[in-house]
N, C-alpha and C. Protein backbone atom coordinates (compact mmCIF):
# COMPACT_ATOMS: atom_id res chain seq x y z
N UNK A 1 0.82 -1.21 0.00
CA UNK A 1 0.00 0.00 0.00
C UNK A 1 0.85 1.26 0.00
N UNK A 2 2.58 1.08 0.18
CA UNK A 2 2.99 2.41 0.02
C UNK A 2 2.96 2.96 -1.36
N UNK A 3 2.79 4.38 -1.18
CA UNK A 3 2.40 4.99 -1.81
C UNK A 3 0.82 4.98 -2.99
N UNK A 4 0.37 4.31 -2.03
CA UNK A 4 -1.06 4.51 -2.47
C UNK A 4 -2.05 4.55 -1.39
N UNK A 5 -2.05 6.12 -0.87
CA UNK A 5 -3.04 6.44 0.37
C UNK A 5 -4.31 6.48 -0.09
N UNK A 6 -5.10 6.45 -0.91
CA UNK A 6 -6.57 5.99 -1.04
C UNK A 6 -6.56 4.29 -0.46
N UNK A 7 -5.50 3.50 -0.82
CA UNK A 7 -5.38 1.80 -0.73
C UNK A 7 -5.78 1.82 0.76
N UNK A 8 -4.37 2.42 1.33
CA UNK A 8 -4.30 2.83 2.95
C UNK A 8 -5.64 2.96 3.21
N UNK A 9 -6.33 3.92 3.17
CA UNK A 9 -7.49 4.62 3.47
C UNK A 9 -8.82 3.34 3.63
N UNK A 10 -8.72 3.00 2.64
CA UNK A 10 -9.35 2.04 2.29
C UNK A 10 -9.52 0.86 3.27
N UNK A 11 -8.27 0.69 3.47
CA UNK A 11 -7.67 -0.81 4.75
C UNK A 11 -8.42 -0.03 6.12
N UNK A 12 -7.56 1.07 6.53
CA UNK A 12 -7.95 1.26 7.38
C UNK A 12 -9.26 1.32 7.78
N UNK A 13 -10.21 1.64 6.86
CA UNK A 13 -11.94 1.80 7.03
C UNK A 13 -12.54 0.72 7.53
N UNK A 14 -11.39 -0.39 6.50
CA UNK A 14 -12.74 -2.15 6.76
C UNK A 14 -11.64 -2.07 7.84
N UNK A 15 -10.55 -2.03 8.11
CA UNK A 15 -10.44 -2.42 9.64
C UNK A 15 -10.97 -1.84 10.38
N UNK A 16 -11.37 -0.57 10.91
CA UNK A 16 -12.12 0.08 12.13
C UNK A 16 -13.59 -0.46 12.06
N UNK A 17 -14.01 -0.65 10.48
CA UNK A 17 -15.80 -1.16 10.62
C UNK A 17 -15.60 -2.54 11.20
N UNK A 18 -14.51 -3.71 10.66
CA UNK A 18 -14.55 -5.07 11.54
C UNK A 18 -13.97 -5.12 13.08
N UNK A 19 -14.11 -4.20 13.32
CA UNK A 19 -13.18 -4.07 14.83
C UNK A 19 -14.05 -3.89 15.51
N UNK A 20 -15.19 -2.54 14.79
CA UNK A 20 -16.04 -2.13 15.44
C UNK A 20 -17.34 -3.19 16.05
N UNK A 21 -17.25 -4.51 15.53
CA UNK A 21 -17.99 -5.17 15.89
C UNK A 21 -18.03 -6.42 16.96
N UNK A 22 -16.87 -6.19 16.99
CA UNK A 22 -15.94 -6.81 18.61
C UNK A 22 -15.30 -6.39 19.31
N UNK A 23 -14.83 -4.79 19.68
CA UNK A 23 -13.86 -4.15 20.17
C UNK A 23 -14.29 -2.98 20.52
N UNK A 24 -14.33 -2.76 21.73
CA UNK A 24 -14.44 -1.27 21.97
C UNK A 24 -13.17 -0.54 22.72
N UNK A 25 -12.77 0.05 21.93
CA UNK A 25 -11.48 0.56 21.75
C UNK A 25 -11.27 1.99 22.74
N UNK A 26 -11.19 1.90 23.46
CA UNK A 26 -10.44 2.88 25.01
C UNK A 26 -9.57 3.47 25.40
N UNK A 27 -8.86 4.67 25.40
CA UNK A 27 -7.39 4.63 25.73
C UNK A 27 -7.15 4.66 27.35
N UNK A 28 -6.25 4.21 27.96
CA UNK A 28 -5.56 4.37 29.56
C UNK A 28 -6.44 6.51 29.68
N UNK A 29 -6.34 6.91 29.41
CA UNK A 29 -6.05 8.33 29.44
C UNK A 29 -7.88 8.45 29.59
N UNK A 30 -8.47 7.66 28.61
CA UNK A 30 -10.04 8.05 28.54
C UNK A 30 -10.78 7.16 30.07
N UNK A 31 -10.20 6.20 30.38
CA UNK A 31 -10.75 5.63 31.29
C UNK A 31 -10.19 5.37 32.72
N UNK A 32 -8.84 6.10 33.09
CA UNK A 32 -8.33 6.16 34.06
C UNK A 32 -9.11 7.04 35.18
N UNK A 33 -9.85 7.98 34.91
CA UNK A 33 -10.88 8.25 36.01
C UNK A 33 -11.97 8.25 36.38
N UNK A 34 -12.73 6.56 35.88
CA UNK A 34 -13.55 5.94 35.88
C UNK A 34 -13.08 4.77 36.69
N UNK A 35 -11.71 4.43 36.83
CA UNK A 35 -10.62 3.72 37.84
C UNK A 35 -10.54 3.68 38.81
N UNK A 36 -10.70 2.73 39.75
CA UNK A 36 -9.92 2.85 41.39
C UNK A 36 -8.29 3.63 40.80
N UNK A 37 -7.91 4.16 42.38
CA UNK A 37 -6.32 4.38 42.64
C UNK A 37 -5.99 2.81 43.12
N UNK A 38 -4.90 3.05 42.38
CA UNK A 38 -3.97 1.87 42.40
C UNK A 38 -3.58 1.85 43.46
N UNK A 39 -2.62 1.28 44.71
CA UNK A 39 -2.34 1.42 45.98
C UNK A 39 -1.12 0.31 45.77
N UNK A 40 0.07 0.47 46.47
CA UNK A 40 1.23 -0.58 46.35
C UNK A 40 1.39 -0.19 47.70
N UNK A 41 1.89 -1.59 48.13
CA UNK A 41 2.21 -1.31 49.71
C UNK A 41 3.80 -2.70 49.90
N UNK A 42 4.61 -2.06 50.33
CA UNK A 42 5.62 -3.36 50.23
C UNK A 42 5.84 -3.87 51.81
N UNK A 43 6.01 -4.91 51.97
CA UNK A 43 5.45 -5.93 53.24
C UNK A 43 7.19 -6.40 53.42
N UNK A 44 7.32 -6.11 54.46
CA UNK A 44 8.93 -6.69 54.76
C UNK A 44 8.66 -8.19 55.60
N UNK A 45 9.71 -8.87 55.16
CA UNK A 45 9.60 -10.41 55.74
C UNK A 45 10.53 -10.31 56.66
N UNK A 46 10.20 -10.47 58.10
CA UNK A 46 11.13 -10.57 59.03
C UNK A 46 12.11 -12.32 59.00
N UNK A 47 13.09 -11.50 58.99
CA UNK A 47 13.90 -13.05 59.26
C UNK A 47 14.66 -13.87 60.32
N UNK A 48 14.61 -14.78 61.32
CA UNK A 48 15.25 -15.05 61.88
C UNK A 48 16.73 -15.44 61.78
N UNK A 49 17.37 -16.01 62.95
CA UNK A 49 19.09 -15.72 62.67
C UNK A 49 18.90 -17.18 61.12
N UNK A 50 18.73 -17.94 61.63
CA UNK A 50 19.00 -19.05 60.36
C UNK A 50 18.30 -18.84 58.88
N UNK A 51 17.80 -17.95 59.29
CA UNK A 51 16.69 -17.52 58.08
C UNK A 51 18.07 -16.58 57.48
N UNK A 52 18.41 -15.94 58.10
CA UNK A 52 19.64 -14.64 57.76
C UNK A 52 20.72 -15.51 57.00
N UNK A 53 21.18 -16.77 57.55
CA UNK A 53 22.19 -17.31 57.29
C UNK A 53 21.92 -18.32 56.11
N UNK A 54 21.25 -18.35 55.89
CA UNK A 54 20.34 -18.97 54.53
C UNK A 54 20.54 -18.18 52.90
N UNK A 55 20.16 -16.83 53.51
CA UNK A 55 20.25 -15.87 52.24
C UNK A 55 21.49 -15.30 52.25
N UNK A 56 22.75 -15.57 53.59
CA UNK A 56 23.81 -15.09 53.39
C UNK A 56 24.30 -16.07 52.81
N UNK A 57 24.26 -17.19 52.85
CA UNK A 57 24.78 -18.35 52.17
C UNK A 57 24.50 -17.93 50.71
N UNK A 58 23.44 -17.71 50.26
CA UNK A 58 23.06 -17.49 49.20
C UNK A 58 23.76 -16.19 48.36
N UNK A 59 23.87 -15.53 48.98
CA UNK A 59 24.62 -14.05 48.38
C UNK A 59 25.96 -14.64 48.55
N UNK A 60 26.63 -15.46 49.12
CA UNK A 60 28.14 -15.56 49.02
C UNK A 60 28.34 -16.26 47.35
N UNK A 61 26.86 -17.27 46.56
CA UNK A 61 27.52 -18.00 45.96
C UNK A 61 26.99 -16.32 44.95
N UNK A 62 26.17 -15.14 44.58
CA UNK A 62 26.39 -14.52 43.81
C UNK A 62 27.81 -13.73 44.24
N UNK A 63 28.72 -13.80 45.37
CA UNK A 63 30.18 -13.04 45.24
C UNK A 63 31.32 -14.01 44.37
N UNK A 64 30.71 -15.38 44.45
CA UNK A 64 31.99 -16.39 44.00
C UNK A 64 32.09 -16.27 42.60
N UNK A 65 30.60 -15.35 41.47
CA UNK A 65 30.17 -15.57 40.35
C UNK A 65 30.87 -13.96 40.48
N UNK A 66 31.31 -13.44 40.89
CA UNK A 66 32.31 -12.06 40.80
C UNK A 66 31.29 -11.23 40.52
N UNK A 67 31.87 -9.79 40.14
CA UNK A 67 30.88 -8.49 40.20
C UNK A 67 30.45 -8.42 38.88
N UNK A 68 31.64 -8.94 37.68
CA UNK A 68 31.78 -8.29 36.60
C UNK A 68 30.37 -9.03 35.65
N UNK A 69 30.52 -10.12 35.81
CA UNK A 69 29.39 -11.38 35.00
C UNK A 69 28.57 -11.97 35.80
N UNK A 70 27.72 -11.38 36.43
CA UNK A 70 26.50 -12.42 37.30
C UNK A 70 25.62 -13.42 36.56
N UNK A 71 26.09 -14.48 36.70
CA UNK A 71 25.83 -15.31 35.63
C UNK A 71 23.84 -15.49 36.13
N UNK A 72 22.91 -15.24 35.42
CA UNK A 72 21.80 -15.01 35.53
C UNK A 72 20.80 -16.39 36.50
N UNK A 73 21.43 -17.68 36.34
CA UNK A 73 21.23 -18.42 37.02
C UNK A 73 21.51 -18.19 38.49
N UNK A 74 22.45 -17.73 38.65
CA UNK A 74 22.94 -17.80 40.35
C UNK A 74 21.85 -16.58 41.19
N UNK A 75 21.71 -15.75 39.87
CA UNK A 75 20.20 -14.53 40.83
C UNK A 75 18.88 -15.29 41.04
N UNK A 76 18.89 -16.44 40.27
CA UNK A 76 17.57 -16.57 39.98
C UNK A 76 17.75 -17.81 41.55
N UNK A 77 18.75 -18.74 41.73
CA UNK A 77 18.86 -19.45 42.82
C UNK A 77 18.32 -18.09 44.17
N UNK A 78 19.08 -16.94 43.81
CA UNK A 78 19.18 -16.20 44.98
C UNK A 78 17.15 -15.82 45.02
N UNK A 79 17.32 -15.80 44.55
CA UNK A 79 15.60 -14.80 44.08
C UNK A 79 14.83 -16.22 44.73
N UNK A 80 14.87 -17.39 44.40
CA UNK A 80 14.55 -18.54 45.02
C UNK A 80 14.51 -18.85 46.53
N UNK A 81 15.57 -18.55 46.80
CA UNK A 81 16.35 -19.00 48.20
C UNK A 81 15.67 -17.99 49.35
N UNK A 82 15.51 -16.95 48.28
CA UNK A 82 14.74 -15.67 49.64
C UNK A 82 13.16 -15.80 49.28
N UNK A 83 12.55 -16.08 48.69
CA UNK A 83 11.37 -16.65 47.53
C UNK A 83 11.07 -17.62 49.16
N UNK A 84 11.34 -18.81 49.92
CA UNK A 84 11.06 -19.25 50.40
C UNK A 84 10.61 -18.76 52.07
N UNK A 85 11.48 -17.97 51.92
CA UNK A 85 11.15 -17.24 53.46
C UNK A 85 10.02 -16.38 53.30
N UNK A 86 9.27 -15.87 51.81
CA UNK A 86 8.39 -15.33 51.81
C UNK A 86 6.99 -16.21 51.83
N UNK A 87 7.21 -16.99 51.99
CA UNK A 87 5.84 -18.39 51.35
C UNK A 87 5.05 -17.60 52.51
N UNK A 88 5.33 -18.10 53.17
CA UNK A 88 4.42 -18.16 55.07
C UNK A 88 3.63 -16.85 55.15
N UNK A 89 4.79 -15.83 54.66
CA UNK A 89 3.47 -14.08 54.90
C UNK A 89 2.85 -14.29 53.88
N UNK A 90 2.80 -14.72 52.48
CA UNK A 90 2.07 -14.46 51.16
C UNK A 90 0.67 -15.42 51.77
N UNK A 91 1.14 -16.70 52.32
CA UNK A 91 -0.14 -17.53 52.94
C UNK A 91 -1.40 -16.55 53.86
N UNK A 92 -0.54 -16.28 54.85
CA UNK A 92 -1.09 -15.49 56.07
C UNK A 92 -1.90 -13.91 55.11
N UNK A 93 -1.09 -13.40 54.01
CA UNK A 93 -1.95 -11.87 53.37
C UNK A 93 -3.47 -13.17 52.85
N UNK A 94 -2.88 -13.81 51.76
CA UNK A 94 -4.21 -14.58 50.70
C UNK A 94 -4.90 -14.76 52.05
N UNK A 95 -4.58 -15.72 53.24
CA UNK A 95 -6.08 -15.72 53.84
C UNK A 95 -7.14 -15.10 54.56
N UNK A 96 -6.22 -13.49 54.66
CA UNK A 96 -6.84 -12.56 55.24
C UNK A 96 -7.88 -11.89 54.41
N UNK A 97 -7.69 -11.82 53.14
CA UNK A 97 -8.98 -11.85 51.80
C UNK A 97 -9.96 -12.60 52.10
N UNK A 98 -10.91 -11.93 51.48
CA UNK A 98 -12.09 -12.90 51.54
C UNK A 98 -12.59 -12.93 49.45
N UNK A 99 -12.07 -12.09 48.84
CA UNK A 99 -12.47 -12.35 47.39
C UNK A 99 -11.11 -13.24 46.34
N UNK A 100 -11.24 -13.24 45.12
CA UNK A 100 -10.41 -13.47 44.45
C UNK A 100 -8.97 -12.68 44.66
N UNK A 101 -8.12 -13.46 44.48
CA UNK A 101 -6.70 -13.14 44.45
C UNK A 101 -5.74 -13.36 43.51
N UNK A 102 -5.14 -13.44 43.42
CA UNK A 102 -3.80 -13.64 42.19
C UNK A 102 -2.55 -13.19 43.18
N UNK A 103 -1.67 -13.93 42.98
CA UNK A 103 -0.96 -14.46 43.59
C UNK A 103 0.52 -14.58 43.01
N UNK A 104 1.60 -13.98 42.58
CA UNK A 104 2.03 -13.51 41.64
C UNK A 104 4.16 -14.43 41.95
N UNK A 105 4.75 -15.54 41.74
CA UNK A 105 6.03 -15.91 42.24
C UNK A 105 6.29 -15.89 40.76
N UNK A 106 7.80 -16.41 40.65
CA UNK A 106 8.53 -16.47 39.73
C UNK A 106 8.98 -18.23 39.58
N UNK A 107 9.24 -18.77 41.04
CA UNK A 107 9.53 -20.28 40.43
C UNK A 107 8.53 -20.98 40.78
N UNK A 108 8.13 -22.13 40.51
CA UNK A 108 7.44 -23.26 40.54
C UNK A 108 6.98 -23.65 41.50
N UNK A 109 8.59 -24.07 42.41
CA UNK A 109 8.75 -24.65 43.86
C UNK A 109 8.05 -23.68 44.59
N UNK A 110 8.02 -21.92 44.38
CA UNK A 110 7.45 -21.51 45.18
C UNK A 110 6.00 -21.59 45.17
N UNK A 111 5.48 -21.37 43.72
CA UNK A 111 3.92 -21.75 43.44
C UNK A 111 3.49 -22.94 44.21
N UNK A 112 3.78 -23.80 44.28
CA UNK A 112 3.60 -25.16 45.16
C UNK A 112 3.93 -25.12 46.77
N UNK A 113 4.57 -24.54 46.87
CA UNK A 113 4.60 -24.44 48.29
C UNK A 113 3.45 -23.40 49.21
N UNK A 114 3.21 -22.31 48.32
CA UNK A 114 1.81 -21.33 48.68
C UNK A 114 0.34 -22.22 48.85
N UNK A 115 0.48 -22.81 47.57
CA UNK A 115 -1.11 -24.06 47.31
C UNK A 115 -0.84 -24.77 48.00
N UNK A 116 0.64 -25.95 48.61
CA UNK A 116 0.13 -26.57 49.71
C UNK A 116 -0.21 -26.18 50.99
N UNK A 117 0.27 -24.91 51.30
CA UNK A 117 -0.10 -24.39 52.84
C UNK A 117 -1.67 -23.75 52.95
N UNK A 118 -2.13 -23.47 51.36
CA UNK A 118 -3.38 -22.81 51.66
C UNK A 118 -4.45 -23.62 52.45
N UNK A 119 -5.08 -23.35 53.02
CA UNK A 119 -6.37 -23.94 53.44
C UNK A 119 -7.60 -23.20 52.96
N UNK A 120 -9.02 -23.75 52.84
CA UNK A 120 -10.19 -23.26 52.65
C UNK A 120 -10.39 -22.92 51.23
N UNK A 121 -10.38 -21.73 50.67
CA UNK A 121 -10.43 -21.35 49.18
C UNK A 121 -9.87 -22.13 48.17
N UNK A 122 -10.60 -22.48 47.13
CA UNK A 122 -10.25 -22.92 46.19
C UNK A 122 -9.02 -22.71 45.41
N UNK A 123 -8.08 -23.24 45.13
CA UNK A 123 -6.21 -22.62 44.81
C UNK A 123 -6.18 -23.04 43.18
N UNK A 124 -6.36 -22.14 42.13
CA UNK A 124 -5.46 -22.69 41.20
C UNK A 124 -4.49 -22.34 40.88
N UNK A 125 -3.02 -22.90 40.06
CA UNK A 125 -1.78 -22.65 39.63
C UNK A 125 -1.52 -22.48 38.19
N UNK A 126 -0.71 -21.63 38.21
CA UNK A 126 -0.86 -22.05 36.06
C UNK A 126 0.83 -21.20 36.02
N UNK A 127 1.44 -22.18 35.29
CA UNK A 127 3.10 -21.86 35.46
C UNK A 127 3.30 -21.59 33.69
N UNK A 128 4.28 -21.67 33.39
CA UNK A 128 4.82 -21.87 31.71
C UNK A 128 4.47 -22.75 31.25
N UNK A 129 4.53 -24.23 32.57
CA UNK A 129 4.55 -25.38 31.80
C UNK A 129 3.03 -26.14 31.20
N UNK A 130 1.71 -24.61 31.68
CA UNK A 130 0.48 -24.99 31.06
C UNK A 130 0.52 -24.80 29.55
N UNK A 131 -0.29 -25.61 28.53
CA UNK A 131 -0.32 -25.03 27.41
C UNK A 131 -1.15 -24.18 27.37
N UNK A 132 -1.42 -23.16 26.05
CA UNK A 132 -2.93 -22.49 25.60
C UNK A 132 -3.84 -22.72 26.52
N UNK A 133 -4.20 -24.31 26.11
CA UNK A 133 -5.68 -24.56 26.66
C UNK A 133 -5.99 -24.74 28.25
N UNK A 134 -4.77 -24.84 28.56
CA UNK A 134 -5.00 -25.69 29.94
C UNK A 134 -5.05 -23.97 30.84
N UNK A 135 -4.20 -23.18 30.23
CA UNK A 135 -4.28 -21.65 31.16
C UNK A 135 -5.65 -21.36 30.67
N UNK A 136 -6.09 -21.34 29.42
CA UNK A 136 -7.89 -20.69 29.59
C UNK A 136 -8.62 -21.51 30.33
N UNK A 137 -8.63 -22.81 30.70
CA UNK A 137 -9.35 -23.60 31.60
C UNK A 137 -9.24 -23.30 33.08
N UNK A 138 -7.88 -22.79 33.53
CA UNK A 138 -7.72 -22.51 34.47
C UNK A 138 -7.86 -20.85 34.91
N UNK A 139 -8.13 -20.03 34.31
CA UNK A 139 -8.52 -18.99 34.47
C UNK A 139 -9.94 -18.60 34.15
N UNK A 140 -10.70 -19.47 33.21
CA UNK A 140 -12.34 -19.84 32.94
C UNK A 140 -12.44 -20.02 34.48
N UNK A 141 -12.06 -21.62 34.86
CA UNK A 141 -12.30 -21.98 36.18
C UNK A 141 -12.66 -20.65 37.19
N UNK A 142 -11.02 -20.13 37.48
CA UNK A 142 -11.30 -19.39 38.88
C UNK A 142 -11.55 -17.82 38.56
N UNK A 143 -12.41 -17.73 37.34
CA UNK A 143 -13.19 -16.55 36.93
C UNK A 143 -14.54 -16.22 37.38
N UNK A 144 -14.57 -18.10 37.92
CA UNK A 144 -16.15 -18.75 38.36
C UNK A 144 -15.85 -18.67 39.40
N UNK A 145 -14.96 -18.46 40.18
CA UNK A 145 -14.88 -18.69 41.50
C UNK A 145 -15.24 -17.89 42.68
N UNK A 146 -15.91 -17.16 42.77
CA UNK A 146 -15.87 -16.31 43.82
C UNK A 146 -14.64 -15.99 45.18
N UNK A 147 -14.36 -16.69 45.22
CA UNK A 147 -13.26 -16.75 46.49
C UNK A 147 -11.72 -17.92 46.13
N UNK A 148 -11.59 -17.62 44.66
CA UNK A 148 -10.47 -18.39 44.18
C UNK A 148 -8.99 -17.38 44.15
N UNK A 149 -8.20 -18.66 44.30
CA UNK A 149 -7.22 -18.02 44.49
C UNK A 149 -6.35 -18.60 43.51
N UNK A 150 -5.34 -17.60 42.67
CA UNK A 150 -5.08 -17.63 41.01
C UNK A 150 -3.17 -17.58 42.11
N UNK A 151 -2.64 -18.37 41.49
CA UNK A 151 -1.18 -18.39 42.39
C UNK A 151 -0.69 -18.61 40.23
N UNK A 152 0.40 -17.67 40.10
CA UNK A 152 0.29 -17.61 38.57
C UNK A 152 2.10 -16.86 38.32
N UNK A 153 2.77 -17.37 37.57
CA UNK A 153 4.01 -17.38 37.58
C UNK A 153 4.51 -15.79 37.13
N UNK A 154 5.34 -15.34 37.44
CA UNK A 154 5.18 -13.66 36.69
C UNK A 154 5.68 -13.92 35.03
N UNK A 155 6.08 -14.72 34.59
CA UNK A 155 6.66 -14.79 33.16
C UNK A 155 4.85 -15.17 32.52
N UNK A 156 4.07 -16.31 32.72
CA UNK A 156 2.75 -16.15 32.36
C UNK A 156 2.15 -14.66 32.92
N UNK A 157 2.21 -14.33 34.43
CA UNK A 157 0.94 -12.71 34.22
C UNK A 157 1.35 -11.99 33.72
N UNK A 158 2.21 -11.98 33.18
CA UNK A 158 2.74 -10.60 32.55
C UNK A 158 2.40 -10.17 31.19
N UNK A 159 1.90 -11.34 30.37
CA UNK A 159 0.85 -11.17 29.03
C UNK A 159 -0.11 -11.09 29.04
N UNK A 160 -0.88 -10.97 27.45
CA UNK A 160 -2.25 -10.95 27.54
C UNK A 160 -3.34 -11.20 28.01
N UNK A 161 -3.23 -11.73 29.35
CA UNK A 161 -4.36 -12.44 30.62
C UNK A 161 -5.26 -11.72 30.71
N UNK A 162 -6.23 -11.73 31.19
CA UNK A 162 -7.25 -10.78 31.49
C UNK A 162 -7.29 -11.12 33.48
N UNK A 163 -6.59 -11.05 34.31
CA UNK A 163 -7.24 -11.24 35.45
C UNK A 163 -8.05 -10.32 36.34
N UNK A 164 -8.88 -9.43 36.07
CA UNK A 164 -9.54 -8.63 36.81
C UNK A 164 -10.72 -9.19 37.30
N UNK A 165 -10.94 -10.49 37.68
CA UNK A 165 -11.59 -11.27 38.60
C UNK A 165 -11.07 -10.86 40.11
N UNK A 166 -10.31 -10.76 40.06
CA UNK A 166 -9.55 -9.97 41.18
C UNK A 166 -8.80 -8.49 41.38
N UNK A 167 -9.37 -7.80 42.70
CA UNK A 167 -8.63 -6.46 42.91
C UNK A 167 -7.12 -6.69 43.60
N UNK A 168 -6.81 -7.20 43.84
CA UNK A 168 -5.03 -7.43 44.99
C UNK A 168 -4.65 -8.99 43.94
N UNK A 169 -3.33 -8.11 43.70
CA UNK A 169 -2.10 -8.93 43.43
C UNK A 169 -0.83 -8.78 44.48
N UNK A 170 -0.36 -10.24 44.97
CA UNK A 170 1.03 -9.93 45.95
C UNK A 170 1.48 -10.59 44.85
N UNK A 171 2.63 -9.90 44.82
CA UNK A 171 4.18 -10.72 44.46
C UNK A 171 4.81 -10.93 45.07
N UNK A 172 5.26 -11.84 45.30
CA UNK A 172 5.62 -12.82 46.27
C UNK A 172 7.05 -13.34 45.96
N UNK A 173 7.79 -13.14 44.75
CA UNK A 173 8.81 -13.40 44.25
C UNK A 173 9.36 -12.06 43.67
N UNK A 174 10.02 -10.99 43.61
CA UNK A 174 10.16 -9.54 43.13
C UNK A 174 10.96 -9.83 41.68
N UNK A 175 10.53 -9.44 40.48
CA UNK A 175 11.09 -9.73 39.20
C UNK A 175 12.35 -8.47 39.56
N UNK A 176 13.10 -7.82 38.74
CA UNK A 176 13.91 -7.35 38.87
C UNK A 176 14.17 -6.12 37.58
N UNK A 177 13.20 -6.47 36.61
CA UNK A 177 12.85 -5.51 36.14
C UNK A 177 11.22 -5.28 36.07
N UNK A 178 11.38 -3.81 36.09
CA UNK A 178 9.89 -3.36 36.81
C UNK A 178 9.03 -4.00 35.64
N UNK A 179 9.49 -3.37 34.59
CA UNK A 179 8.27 -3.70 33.86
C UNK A 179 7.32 -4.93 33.93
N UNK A 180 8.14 -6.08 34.10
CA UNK A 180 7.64 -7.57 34.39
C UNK A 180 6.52 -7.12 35.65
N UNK A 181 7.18 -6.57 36.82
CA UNK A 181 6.37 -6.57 37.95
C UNK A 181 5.08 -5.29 37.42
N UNK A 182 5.10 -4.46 36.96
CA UNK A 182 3.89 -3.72 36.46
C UNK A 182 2.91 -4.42 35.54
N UNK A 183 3.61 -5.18 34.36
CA UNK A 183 3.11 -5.91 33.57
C UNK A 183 1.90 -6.77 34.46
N UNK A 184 2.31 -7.73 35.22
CA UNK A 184 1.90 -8.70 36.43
C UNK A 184 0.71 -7.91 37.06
N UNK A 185 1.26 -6.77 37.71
CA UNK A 185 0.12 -5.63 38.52
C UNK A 185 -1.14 -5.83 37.92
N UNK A 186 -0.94 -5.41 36.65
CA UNK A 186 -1.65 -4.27 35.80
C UNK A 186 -2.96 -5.30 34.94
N UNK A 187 -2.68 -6.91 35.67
CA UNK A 187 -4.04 -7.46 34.91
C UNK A 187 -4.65 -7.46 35.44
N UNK A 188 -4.96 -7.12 37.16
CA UNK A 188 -5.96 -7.04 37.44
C UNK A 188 -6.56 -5.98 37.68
N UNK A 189 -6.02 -5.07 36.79
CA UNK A 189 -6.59 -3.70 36.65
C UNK A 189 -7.51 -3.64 35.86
């Protein structure tokens, strides 16, 4: 179509008329004060002495990987290793809710360790290793749920999801670049 703006013109028309019949098209700017305020609140995990000596263990093996090349595995052990001392408060926030939640880690082991401590509410999980179908089944599911709780990896919330079945997302695992962690925020907006 370059250089033929009637062609352009043209495209663009049947696209806005077929859009117009499934899409209602919004910008952030037109509907942001029709919005709750967003609210972030960051929750410190107290640690005991062995709890301390756990994550110091852990930061010694990112000094052995030197300053210059942090080899990306050894953060992600570290991000893990402190990932566990957070399980217990992320349990104790989800059961102080009484609606839908989402529930927001980075590894696996931690997703599994939240769902086995939960009690009462219905828990689903959905990691990388769901396909297509199995994440729309599982987000169909606890869309139905009234009091479900969505425990969901930040590399999956961070796309096209729709989770606004729920108002509160914890992250429970801190990505390290924001965007991931806004990305994550921002579906259940």
């Amino acid at each position: 179509t370059r250089g033929r703006p009637e062609r352009c013109l043209a495209i663009r028309e049947e696209w806005l008329s077929r859009r117009g019949e499934i899409v209602l098209a919004r910008t952030w700017k037109e509907v942001r004060p029709d919005l709750p305020p967003i609210e972030r609140e960051i929750i410190k995990v107290p640690l005991d002495r062995d709890d301390n000596l756990a994550v110091d263990l852990a930061a010694v093996e990112l000094a052995k990987a030197g300053t210059q090349h942090i080899p990306i595995t050894v953060l992600g052990r570290y991000r893990q290793a402190v990932g566990k001392f957070k399980v217990g408060r992320a349990v104790e926030l989800v059961e102080q809710r009484t609606g839908p939640i989402v529930v927001g880690v980075w590894h696996k082991t931690i997703a599994r360790a939240i769902a086995k401590r939960l009690h009462g509410n219905p828990v689903y999980v959905m990691t990388g290793d769901d396909d297509g179908e199995t994440r729309a089944q599982t987000i169909e599911a606890w869309n139905l749920d009234p009091f479900g709780i969505l425990i969901v990896t930040l590399q999956v919330a961070q796309v096209g999801i729709d989770l606004s079945h729920a108002d509160t997302t914890i992250v429970v695992e801190i990505d390290w670049t924001p965007a991931v962690l806004y990305q994550a925020m921002m579906r259940t907006f």
